[in-house]
PDB file of N, CA and C in Angstrom:
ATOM      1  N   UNK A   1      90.762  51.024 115.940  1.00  0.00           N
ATOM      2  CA  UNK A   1      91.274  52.342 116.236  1.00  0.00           C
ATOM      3  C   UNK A   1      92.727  52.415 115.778  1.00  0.00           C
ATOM      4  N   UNK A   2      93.287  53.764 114.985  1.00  0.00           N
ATOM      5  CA  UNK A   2      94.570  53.841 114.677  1.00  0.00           C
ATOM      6  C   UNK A   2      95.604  54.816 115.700  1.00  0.00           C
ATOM      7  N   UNK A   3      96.578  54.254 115.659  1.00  0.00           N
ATOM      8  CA  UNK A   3      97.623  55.376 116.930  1.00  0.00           C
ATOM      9  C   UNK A   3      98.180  55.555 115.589  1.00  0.00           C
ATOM     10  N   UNK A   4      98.386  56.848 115.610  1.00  0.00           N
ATOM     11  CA  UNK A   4     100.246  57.583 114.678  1.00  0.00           C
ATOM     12  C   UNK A   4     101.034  57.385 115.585  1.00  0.00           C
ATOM     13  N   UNK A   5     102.069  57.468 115.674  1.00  0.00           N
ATOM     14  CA  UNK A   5     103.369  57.750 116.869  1.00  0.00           C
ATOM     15  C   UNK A   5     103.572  59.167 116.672  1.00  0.00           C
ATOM     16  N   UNK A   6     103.852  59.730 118.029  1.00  0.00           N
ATOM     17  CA  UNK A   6     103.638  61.047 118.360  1.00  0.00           C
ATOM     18  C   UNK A   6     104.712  62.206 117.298  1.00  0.00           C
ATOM     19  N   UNK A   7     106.066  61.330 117.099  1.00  0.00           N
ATOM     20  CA  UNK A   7     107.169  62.069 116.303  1.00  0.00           C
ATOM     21  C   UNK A   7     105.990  62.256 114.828  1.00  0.00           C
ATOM     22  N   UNK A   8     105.441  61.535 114.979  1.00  0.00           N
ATOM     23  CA  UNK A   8     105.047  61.984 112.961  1.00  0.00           C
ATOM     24  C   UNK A   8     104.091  62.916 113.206  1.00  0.00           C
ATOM     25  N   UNK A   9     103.439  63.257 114.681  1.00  0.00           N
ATOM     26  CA  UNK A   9     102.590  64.096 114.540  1.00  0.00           C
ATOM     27  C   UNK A   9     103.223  65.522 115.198  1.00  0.00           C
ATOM     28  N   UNK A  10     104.230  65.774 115.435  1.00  0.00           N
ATOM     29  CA  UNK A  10     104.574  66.477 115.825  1.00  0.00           C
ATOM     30  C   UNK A  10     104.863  67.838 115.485  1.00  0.00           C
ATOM     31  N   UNK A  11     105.165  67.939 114.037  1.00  0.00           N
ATOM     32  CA  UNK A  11     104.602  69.251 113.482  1.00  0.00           C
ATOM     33  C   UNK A  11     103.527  69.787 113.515  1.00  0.00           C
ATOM     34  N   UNK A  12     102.262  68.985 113.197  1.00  0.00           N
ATOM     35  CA  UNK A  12     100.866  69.246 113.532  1.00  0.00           C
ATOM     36  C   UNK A  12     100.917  69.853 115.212  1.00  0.00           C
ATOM     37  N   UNK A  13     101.315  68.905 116.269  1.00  0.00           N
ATOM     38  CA  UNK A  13     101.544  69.680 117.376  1.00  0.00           C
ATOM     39  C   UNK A  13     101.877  71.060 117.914  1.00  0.00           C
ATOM     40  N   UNK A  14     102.976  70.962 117.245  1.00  0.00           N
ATOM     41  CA  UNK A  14     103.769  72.585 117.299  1.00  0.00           C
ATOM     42  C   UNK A  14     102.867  73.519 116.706  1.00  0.00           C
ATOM     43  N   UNK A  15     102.048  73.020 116.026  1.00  0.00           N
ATOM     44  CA  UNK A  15     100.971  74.379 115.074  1.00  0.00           C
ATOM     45  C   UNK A  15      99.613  74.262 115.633  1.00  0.00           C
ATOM     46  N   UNK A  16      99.051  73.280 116.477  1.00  0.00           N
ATOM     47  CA  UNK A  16      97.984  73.160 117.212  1.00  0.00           C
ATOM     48  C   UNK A  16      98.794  74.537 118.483  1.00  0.00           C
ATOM     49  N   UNK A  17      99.776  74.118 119.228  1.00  0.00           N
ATOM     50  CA  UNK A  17     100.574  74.905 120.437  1.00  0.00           C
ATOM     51  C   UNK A  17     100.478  76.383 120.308  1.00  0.00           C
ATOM     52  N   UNK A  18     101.197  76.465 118.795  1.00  0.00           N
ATOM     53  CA  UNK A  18     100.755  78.024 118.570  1.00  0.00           C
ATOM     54  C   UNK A  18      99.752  79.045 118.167  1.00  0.00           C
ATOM     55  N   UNK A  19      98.714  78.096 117.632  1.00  0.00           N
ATOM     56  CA  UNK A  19      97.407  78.028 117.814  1.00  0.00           C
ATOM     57  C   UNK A  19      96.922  78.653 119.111  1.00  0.00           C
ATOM     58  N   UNK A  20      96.631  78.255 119.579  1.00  0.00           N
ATOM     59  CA  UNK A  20      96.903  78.140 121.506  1.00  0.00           C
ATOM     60  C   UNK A  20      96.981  79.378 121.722  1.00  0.00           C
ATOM     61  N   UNK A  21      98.445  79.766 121.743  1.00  0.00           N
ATOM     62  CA  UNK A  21      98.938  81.533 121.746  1.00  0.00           C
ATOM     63  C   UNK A  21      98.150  82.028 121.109  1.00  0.00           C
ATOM     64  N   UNK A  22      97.794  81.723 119.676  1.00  0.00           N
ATOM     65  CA  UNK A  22      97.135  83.151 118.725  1.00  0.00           C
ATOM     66  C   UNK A  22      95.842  82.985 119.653  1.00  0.00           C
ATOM     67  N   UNK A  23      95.106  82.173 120.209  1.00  0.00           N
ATOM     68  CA  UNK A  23      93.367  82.294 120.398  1.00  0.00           C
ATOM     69  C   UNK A  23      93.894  83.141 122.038  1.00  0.00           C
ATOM     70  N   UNK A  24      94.757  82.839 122.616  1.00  0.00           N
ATOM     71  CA  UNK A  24      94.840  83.816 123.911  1.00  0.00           C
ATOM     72  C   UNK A  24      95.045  85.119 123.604  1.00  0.00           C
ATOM     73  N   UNK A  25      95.731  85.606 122.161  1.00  0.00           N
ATOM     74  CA  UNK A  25      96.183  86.919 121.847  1.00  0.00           C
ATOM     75  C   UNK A  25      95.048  87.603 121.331  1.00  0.00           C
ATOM     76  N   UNK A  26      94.226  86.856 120.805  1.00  0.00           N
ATOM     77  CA  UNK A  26      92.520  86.932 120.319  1.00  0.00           C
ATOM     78  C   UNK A  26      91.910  87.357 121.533  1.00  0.00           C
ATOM     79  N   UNK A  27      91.459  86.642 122.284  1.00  0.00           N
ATOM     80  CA  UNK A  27      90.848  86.877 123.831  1.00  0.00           C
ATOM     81  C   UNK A  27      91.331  87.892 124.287  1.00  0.00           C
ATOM     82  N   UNK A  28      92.838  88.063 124.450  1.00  0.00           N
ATOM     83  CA  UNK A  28      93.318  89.584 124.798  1.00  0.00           C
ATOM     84  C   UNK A  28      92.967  90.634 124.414  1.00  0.00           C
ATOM     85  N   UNK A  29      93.174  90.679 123.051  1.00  0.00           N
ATOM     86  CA  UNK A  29      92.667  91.886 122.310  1.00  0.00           C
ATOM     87  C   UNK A  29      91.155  92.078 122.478  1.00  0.00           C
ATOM     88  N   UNK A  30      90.140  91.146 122.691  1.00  0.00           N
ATOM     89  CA  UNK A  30      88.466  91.132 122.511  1.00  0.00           C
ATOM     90  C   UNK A  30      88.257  91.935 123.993  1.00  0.00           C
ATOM     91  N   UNK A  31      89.553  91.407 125.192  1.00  0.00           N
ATOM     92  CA  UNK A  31      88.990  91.815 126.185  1.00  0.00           C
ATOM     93  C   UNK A  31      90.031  93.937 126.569  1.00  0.00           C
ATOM     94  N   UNK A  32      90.559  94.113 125.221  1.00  0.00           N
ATOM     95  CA  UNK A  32      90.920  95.395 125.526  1.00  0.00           C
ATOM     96  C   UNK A  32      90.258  96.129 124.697  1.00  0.00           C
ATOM     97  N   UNK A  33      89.405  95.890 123.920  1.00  0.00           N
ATOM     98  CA  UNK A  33      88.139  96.359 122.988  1.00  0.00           C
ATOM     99  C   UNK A  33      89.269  96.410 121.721  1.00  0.00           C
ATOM    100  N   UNK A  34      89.848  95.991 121.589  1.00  0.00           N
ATOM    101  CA  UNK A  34      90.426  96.123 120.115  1.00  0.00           C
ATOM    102  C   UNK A  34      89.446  96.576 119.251  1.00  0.00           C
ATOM    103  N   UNK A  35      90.244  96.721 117.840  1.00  0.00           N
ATOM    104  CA  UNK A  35      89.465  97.045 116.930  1.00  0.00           C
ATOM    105  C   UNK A  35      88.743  95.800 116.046  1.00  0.00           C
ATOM    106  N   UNK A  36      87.765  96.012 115.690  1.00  0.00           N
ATOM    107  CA  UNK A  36      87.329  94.670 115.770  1.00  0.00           C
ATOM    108  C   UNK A  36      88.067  94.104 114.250  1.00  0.00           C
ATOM    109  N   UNK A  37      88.402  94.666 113.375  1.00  0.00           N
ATOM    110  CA  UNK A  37      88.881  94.586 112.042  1.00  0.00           C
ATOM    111  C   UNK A  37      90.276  93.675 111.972  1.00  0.00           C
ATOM    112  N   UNK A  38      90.741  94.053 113.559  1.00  0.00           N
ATOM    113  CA  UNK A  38      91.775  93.641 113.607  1.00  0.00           C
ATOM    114  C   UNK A  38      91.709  92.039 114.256  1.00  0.00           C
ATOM    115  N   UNK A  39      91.070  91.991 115.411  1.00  0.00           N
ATOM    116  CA  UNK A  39      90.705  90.677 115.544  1.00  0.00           C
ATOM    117  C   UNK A  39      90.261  90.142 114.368  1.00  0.00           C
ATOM    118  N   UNK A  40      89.297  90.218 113.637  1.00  0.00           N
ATOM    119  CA  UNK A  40      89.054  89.296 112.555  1.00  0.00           C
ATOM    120  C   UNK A  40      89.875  88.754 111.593  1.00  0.00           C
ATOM    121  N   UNK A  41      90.975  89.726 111.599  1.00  0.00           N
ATOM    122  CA  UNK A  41      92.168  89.565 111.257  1.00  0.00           C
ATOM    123  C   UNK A  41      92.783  88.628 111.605  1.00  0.00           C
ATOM    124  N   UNK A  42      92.749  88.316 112.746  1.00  0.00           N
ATOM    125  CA  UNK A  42      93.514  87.277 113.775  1.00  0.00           C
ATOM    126  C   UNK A  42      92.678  85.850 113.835  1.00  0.00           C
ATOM    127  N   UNK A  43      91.436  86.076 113.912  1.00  0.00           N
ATOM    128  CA  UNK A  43      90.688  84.905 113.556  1.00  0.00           C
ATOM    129  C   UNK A  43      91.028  83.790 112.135  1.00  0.00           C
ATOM    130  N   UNK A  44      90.625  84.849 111.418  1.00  0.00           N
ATOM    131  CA  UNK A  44      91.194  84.359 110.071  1.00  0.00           C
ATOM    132  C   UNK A  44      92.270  83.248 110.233  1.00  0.00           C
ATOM    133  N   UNK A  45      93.297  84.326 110.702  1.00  0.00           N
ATOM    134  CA  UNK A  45      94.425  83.417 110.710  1.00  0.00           C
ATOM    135  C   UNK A  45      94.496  81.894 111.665  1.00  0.00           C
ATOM    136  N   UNK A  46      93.747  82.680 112.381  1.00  0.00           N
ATOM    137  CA  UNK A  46      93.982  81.029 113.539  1.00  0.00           C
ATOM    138  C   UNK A  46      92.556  79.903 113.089  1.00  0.00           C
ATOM    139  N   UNK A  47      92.191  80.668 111.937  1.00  0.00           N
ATOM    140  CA  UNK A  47      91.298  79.650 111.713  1.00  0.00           C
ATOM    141  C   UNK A  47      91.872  78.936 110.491  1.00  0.00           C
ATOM    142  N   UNK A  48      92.665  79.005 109.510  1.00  0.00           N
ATOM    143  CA  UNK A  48      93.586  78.545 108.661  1.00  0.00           C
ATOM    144  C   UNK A  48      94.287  78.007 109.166  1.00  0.00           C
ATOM    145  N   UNK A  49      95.151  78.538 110.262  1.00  0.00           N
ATOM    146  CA  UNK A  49      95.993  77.512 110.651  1.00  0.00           C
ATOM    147  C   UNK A  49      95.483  76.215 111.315  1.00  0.00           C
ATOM    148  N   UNK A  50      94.067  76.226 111.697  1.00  0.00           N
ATOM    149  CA  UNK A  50      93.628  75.140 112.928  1.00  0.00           C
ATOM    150  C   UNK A  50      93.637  74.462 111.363  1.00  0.00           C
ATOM    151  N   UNK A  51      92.802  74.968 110.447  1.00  0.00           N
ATOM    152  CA  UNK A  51      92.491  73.489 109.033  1.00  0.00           C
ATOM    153  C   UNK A  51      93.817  72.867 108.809  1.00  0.00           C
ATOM    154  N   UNK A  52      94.641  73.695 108.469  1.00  0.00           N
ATOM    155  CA  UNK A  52      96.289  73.335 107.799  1.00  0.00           C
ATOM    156  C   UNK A  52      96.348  72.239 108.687  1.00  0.00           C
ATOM    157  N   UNK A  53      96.317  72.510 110.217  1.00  0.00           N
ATOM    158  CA  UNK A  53      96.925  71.386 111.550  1.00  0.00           C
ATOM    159  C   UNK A  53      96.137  70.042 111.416  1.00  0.00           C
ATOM    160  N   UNK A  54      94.801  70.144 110.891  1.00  0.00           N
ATOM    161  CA  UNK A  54      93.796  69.400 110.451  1.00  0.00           C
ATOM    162  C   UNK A  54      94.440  68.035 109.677  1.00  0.00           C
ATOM    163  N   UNK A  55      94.126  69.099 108.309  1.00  0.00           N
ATOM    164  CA  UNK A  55      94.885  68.330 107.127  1.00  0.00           C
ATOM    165  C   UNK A  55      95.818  67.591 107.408  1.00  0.00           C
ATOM    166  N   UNK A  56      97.019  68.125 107.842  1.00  0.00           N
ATOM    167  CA  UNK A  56      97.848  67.028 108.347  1.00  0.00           C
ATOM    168  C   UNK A  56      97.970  66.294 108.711  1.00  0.00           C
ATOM    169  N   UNK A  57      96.555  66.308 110.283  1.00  0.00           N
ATOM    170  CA  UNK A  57      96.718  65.123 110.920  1.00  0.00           C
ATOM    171  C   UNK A  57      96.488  64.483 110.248  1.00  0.00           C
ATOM    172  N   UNK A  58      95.256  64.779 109.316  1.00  0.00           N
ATOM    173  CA  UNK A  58      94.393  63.698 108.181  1.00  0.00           C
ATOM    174  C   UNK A  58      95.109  62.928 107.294  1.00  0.00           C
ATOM    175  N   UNK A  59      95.897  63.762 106.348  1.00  0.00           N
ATOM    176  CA  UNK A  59      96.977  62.915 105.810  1.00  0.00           C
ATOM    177  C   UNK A  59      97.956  61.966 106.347  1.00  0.00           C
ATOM    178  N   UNK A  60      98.153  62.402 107.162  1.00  0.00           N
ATOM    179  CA  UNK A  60      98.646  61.246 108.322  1.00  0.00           C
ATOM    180  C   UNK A  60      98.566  60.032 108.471  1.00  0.00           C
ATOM    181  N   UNK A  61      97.088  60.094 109.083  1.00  0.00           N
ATOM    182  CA  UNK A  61      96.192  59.154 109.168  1.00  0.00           C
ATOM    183  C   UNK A  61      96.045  58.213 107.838  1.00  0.00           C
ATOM    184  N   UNK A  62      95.817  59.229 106.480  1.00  0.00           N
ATOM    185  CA  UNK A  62      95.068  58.435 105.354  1.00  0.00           C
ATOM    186  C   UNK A  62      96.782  57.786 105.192  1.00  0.00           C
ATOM    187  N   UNK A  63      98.319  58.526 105.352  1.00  0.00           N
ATOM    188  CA  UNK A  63      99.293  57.111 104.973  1.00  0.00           C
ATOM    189  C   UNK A  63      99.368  55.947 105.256  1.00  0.00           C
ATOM    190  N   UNK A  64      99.283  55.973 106.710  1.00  0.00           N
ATOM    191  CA  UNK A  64      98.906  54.969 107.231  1.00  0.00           C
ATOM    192  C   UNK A  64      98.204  53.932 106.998  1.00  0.00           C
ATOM    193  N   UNK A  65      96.804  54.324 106.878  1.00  0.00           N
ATOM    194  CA  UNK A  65      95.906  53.416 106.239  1.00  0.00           C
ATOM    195  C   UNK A  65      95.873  52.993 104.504  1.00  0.00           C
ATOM    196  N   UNK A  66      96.720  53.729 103.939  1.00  0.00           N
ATOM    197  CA  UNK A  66      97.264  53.204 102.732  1.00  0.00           C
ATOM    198  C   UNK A  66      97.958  51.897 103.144  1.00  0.00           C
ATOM    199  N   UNK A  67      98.804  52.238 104.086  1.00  0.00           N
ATOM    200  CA  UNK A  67      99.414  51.042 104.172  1.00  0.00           C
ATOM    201  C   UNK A  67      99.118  50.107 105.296  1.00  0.00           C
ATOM    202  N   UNK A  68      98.263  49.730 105.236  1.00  0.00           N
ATOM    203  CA  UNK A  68      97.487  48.992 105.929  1.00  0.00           C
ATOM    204  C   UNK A  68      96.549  48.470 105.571  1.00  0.00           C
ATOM    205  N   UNK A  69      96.363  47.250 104.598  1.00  0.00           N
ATOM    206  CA  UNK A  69      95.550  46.604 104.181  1.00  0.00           C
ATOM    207  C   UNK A  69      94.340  46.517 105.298  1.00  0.00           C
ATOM    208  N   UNK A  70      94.414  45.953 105.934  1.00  0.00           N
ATOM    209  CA  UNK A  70      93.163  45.800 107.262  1.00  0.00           C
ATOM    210  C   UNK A  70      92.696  47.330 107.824  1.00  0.00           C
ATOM    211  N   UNK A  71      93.179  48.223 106.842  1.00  0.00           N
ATOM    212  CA  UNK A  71      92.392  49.521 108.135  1.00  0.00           C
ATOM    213  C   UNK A  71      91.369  50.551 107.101  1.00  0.00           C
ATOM    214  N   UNK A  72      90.519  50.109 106.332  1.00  0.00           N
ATOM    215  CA  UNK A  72      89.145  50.439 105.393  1.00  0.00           C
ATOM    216  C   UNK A  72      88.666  50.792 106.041  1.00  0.00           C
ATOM    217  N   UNK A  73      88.011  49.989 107.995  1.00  0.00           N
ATOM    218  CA  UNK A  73      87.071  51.359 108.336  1.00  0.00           C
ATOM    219  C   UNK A  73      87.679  52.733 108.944  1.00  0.00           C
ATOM    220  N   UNK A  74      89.445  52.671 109.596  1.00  0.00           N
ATOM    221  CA  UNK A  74      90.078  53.933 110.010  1.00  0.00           C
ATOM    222  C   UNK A  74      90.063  54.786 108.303  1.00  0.00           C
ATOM    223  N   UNK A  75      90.226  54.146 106.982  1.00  0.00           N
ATOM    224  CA  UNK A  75      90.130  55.064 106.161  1.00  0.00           C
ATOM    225  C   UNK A  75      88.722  55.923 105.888  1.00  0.00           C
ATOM    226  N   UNK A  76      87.679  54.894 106.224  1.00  0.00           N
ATOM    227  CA  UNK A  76      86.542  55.580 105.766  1.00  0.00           C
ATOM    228  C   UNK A  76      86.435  56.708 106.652  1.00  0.00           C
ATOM    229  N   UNK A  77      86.691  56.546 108.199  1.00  0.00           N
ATOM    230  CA  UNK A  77      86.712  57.532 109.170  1.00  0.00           C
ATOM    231  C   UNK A  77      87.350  58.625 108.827  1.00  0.00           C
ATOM    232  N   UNK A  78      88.568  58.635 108.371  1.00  0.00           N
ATOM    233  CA  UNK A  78      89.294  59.441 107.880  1.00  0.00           C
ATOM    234  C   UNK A  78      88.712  60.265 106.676  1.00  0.00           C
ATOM    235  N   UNK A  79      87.869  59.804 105.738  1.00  0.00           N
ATOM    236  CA  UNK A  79      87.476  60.453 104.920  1.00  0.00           C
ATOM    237  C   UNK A  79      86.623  61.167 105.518  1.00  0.00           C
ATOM    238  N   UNK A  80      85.580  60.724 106.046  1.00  0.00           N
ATOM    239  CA  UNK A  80      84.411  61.925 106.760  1.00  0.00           C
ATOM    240  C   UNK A  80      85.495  62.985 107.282  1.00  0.00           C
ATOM    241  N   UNK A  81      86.465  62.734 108.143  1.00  0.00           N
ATOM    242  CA  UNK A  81      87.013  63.425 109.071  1.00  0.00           C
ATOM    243  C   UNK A  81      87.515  64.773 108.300  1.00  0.00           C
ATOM    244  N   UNK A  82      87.978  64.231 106.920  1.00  0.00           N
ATOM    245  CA  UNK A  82      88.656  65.306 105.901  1.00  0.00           C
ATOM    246  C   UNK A  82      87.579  66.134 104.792  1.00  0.00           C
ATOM    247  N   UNK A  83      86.572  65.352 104.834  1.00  0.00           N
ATOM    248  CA  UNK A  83      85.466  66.035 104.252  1.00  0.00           C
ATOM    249  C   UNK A  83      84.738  67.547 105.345  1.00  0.00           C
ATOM    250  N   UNK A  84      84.485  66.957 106.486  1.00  0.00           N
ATOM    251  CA  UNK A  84      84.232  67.731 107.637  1.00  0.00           C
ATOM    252  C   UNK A  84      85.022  68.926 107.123  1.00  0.00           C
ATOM    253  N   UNK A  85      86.334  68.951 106.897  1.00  0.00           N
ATOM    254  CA  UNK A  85      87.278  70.234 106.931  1.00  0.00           C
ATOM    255  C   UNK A  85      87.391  70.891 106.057  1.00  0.00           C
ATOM    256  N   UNK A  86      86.973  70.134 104.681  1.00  0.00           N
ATOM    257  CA  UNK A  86      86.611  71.244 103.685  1.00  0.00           C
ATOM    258  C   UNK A  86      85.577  72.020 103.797  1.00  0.00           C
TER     259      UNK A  86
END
């Protein structure tokens, strides 16, 4: 199993967090009947941003295991993990 240390993941954090906000501002709007054009609108977006937060972690992960001779099966994991997201 691989740990990152939390500072390198921490941008990813901050964009998972606000994530967070957009899906409550989503729920808000679904539960004041918004228009629905407009939520989808909002989906969109928080669904790009969840991949972007993705990717990152992923790349992350795959530096790491660059540099880490001993960590082939955290890379292979990592590859499914980044395939999944395309």
């Amino acid at each position: 199993m691989m740990k990152i240390d939390v500072e390198e993941l921490k941008s990813a954090r901050d964009r998972l967090a606000r994530i967070q906000g957009q899906i409550g501002g989503i729920v808000k709007m679904i539960d004041e009947g918004r228009d629905c054009t407009e939520i989808l609108t909002q989906l969109s977006a928080a669904s790009t941003a969840l991949s972007r937060a993705g990717f990152s972690i992923i790349s992350t992960g795959m530096t790491h295991c660059a540099n880490d001779p001993e960590g082939s099966d955290n890379k292979i994991a990592l590859e499914k993990a980044f395939m999944s997201l395309a």
